[in-house]
Structure formats: structure tokens, C-alpha cells
Protein backbone atom coordinates (compact mmCIF):
# COMPACT_ATOMS: atom_id res chain seq x y z
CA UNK A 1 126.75 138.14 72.04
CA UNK A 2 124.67 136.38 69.46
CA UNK A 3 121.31 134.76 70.37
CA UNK A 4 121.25 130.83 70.35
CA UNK A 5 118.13 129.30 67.98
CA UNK A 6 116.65 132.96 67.96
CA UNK A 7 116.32 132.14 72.02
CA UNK A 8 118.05 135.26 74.32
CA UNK A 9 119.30 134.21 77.35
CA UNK A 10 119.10 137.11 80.04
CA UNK A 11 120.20 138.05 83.86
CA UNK A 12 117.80 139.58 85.87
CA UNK A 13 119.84 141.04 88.82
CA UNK A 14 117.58 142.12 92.04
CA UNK A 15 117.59 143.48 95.64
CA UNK A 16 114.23 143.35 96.43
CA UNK A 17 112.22 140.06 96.04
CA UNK A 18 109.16 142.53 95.59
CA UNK A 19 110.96 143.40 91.87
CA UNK A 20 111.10 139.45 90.82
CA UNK A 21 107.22 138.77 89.79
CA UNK A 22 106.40 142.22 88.08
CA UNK A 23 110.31 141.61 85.83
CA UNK A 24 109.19 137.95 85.27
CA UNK A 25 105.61 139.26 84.38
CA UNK A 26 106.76 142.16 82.15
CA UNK A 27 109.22 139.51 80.19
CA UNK A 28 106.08 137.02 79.82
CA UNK A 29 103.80 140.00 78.08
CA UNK A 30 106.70 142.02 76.02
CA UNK A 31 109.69 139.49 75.50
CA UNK A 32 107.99 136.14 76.38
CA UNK A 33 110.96 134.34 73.61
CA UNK A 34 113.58 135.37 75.79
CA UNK A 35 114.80 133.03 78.58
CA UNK A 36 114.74 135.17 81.76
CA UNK A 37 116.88 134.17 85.12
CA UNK A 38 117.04 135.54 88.72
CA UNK A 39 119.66 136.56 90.72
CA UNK A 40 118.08 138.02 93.89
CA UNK A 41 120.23 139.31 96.79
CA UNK A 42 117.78 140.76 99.36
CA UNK A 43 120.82 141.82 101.99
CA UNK A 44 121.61 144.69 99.25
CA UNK A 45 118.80 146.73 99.51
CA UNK A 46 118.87 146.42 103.60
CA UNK A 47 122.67 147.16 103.83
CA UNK A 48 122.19 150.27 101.39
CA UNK A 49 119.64 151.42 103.21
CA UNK A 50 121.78 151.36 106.58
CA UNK A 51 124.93 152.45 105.43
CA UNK A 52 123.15 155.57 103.57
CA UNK A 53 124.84 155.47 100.45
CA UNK A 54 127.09 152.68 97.95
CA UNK A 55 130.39 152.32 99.76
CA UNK A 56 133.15 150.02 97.61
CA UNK A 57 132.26 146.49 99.28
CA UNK A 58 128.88 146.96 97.95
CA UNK A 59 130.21 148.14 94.23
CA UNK A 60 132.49 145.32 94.49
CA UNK A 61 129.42 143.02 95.03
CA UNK A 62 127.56 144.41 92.39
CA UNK A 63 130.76 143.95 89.88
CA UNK A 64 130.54 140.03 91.22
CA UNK A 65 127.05 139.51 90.30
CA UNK A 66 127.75 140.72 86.81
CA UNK A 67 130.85 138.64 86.72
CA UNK A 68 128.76 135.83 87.41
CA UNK A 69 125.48 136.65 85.02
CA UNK A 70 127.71 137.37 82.71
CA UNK A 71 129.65 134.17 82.40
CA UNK A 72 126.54 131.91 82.45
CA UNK A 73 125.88 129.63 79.68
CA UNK A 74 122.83 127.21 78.75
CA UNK A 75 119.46 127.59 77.21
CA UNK A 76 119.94 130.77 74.77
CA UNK A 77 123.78 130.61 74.91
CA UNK A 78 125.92 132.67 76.84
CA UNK A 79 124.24 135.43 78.34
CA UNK A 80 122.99 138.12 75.92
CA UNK A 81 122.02 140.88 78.32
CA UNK A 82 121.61 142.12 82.21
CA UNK A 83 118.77 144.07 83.98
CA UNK A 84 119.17 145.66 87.01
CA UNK A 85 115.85 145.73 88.79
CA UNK A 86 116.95 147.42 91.94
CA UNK A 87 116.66 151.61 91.42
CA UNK A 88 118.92 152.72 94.77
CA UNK A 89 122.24 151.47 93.05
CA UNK A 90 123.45 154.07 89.99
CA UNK A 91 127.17 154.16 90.29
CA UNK A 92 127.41 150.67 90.90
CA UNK A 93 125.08 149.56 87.54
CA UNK A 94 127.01 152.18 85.08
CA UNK A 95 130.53 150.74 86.83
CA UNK A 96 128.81 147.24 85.97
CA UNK A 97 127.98 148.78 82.40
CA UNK A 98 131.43 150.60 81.93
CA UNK A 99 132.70 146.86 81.98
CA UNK A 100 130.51 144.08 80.84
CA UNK A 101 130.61 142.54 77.60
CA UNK A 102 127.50 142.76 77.16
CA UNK A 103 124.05 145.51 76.90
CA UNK A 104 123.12 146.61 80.68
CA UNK A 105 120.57 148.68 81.42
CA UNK A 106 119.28 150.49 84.48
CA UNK A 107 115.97 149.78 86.10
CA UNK A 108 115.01 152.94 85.07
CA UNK A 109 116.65 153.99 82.03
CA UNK A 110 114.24 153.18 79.31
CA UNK A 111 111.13 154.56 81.34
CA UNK A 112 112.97 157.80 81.59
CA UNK A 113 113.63 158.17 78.07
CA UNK A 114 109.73 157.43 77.20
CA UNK A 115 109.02 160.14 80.12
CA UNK A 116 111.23 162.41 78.70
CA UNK A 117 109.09 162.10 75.31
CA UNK A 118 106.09 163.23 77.16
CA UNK A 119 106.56 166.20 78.26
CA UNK A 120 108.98 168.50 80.57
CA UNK A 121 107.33 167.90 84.12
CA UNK A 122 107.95 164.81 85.51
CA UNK A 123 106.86 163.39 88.56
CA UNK A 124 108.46 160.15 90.30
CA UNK A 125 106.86 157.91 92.96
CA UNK A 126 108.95 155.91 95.16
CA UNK A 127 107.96 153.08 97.96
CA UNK A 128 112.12 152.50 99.07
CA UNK A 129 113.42 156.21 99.93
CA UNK A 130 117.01 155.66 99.32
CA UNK A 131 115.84 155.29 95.63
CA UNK A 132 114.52 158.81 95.68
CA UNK A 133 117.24 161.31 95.25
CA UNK A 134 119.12 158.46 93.18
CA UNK A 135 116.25 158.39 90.54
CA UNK A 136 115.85 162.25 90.30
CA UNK A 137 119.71 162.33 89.62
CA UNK A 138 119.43 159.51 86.98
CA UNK A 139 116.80 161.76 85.17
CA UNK A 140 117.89 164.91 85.11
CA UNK A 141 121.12 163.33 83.86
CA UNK A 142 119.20 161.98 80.93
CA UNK A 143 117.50 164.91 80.19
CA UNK A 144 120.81 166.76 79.95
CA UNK A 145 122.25 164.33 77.30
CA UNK A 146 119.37 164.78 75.88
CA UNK A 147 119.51 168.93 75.79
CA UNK A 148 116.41 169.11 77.74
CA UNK A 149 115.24 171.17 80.74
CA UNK A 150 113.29 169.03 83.17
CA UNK A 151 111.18 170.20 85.83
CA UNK A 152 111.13 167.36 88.45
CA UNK A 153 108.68 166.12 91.24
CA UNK A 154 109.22 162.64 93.38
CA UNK A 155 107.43 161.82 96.78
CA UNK A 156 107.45 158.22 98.54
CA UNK A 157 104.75 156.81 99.19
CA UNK A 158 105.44 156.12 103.30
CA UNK A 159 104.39 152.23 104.29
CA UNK A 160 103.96 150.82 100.95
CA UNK A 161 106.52 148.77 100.28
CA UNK A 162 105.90 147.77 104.32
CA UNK A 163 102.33 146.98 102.78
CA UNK A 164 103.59 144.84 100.47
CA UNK A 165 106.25 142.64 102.06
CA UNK A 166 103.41 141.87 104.59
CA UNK A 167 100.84 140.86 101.55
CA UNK A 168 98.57 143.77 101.84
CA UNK A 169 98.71 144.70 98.43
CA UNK A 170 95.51 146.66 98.32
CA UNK A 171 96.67 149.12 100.91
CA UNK A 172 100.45 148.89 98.55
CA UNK A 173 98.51 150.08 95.52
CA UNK A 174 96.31 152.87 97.71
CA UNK A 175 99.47 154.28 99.72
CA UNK A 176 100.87 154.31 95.88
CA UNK A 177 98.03 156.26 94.13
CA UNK A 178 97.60 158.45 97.12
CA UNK A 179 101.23 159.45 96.93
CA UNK A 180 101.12 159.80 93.46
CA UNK A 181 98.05 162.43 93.98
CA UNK A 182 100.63 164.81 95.59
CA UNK A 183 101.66 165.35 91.81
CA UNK A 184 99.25 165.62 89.89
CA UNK A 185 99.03 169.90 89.66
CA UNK A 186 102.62 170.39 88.70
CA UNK A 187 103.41 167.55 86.29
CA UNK A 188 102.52 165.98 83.19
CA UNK A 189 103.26 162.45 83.15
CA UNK A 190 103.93 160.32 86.43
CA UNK A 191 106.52 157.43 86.86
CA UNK A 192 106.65 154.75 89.40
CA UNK A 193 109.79 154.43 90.11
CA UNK A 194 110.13 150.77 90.73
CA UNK A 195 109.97 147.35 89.66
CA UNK A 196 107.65 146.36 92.70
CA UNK A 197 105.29 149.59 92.06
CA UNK A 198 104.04 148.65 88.53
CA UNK A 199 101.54 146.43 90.42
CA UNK A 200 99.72 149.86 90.92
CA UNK A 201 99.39 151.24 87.84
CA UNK A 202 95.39 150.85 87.18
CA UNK A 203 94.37 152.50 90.58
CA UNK A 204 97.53 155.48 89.93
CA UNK A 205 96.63 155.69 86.03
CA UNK A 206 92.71 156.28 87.22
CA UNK A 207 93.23 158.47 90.46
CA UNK A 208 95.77 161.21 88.41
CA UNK A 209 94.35 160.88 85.29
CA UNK A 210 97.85 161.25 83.97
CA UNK A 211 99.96 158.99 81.59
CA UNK A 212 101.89 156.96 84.21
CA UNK A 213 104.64 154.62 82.76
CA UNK A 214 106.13 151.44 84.89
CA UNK A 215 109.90 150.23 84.85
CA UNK A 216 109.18 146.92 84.14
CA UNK A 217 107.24 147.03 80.71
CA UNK A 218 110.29 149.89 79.27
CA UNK A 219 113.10 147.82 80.54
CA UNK A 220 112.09 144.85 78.77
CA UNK A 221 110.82 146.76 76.11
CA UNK A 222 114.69 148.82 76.25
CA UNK A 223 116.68 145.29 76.60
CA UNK A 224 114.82 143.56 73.95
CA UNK A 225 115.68 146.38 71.25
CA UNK A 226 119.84 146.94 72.52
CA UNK A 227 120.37 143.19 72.33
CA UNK A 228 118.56 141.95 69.30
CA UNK A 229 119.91 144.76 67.86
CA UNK A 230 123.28 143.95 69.05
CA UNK A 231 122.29 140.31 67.84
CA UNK A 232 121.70 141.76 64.70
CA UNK A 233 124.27 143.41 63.90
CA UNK A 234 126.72 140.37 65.23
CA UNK A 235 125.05 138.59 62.44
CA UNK A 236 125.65 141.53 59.75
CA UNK A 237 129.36 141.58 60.84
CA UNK A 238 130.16 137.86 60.48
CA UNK A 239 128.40 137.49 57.22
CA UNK A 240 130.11 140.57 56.12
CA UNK A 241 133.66 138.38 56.84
């Protein structure tokens, strides 16, 4: 889809209203031209976590959020792109991304592949532990398309995302870098696994001592180059005609 005036229009899809601020944060440092909107439903992350795993209702919800981002017109044009900012939901963002017109990308994604480019040992730090076993999947994945042999590492860090929801964010960042501290002998680079974790990346980054890389800033970063690219190309093709 081309961009409108040089102006992307983008879908920010989330489960947790903890992701919101760090995406909107993350697009206002690395893609501040873009125009950035919200779709938050906060029942997905508490009816994954209950049911234990993505049963069809939920994939079909997921499917009618895209629909819907998708579809939606206005500043920037028609939508251009979609990030997923929820990390417990896989299968149900590559269905989304099997189907959708347009670039979709995984919370995730693009920090893995600048993970992957630091070394071999990995470590991930969680705060919502249905993401946990999701995210290590996700990975090795990756590093298998990639022909690489990962060695990987994830803990959750118990009460933080507790911490947060009840605006302790100090004790959020601590329960975070104290987690994160579990890893530091057997990896080489740390990721926090989540949108809502970035906020702790000074007091992780100076208690490891580690390179420690946040969703937010590589998903941007990741969007920005698949649909300006895309954009660009759009452009290439028409003038091409």
C-alpha cells in the first residue's frame, strides 16, 4: 500500500495496555513521521492466559482485528502496516500475516533477528508467563531459517508485570533486572521480551552488563524498513507502467 504525502498510516494491535506507551514512545523516537493508532483489547491477554493456549475463537478474533486495521482509511491513507504488540499470540499473528494485504510483523520478530546477530546464547526475560515458551519457539524458529544453532535461556520475572499494573514501576524495573541476573553466566546478549519491559532497560543494561535489546525500538525500526520499502517499490512498479 503506498504512503499518502510521504505520511504512513499504521495499526498498532495490543493485549496489554502496559504495551501502548512504550509502542507509542518507540514510534515518537524511531518513526515519529508515521501516524500510529491503537487497537487495545485487554480481555485477550486474560482469556489466553486462562484457557492455556490460542483456541479458534481467539484466532478468529485476532483475524477480526486485522480485518478491521486493515480496512481503515484517513490521515496517511489506507493502512500501510500492522504491529502486534502482544508476544503470547504466534499462530494467530503469522495466520493474520499469511492473509493481510499488507507487512505484519511480530512483537518480537525484528529484536530476534538483531539478537541473532549478536551472538549464539540468548537469553529472554518475560513479566506474562504464557509468553515464555511462545517466545523461545519463535526464536529458535528464526534461528533455523536462518541456519543457526541457538543456545537459549528465558526466566520471568515473578510480580512484575503485577508491579506495574499497580504503578510501582520501580519495583517493575528491579523484579526485571533481578530476573534478568539469572542469565547473565550462560548468555551473551539479553532480550526483554515485551513491549511493557523496555521501560527497564537502563537498570537491566547496567546490572548484566550485557547488550540487552527491547521489542519496541526493533519493531518500529523492522516496520519502518518492510513498508517504506514496500512503499518504495509500489512507486518503482507504477512508474515502471
Amino acid at each position: 500500500m503506498a504512503v499518502a504525502d510521504g505520511v504512513a498510516r499504521v495499526a498498532l494491535i495490543h493485549a496489554l495496555e502496559e504495551s501502548v506507551h512504550p509502542a507509542r514512545e518507540a514510534f515518537a523516537h524511531y518513526w515519529p513521521e508515521a501516524f500510529a493508532f491503537d487497537l487495545l483489547d485487554t480481555s485477550l491477554a486474560v482469556d489466553r492466559a486462562e484457557a492455556g493456549r490460542l483456541d479458534e475463537p481467539m484466532m478468529t478474533r485476532f483475524r477480526t482485528l486485522a480485518d478491521y486495521a486493515a480496512s481503515s482509511v484517513g490521515k496517511g491513507g489506507r493502512t500501510a502496516g500492522i504491529l502486534f504488540t502482544c508476544s503470547a499470540f504466534g499462530p494467530a499473528i503469522d495466520a493474520v500475516k499469511a492473509a493481510a494485504p499488507v507487512p505484519v510483523l511480530r512483537p518480537n520478530e525484528a529484536a530476534f533477528e538483531a539478537a541473532l546477530r549478536i551472538g549464539a546464547r540468548l537469553g529472554i526475560v518475560v513479566s506474562f508467563e504464557p509468553s515464555r515458551s511462545q517466545l523461545e519457539d519463535e526464536l529458535s524458529a528464526i534461528a533455523r531459517e536462518r541456519g543457526r544453532d541457538v543456545a537459549i535461556r528465558s526466566v520471568t520475572a515473578a510480580g512484575a508485570l503485577e508491579a506495574l499494573k499497580a504503578q510501582d514501576s520501580d519495583r517493575h524495573d528491579l523484579l526485571v533486572a533481578d530476573a534478568a541476573l539469572q542469565l547473565v553466566d550462560d548468555v551473551d546478549a539479553i532480550i526483554l521480551g515485551q513491549f511493557s519491559l523496555a521501560r527497564a532497560y537502563d537498570r537491566v543494561a547496567a546490572s548484566t552488563g550485557l547488550p540487552v535489546i527491547t521489542t519496541p525500538r526493533s519493531a518500529v525500526e523492522g516496520l519502518r524498513a518492510r513498508v517504506l520499502g514496500r512503499s518504495a517499490q509500489e512507486g518503482s512498479a507504477r512508474a515502471e507502467e
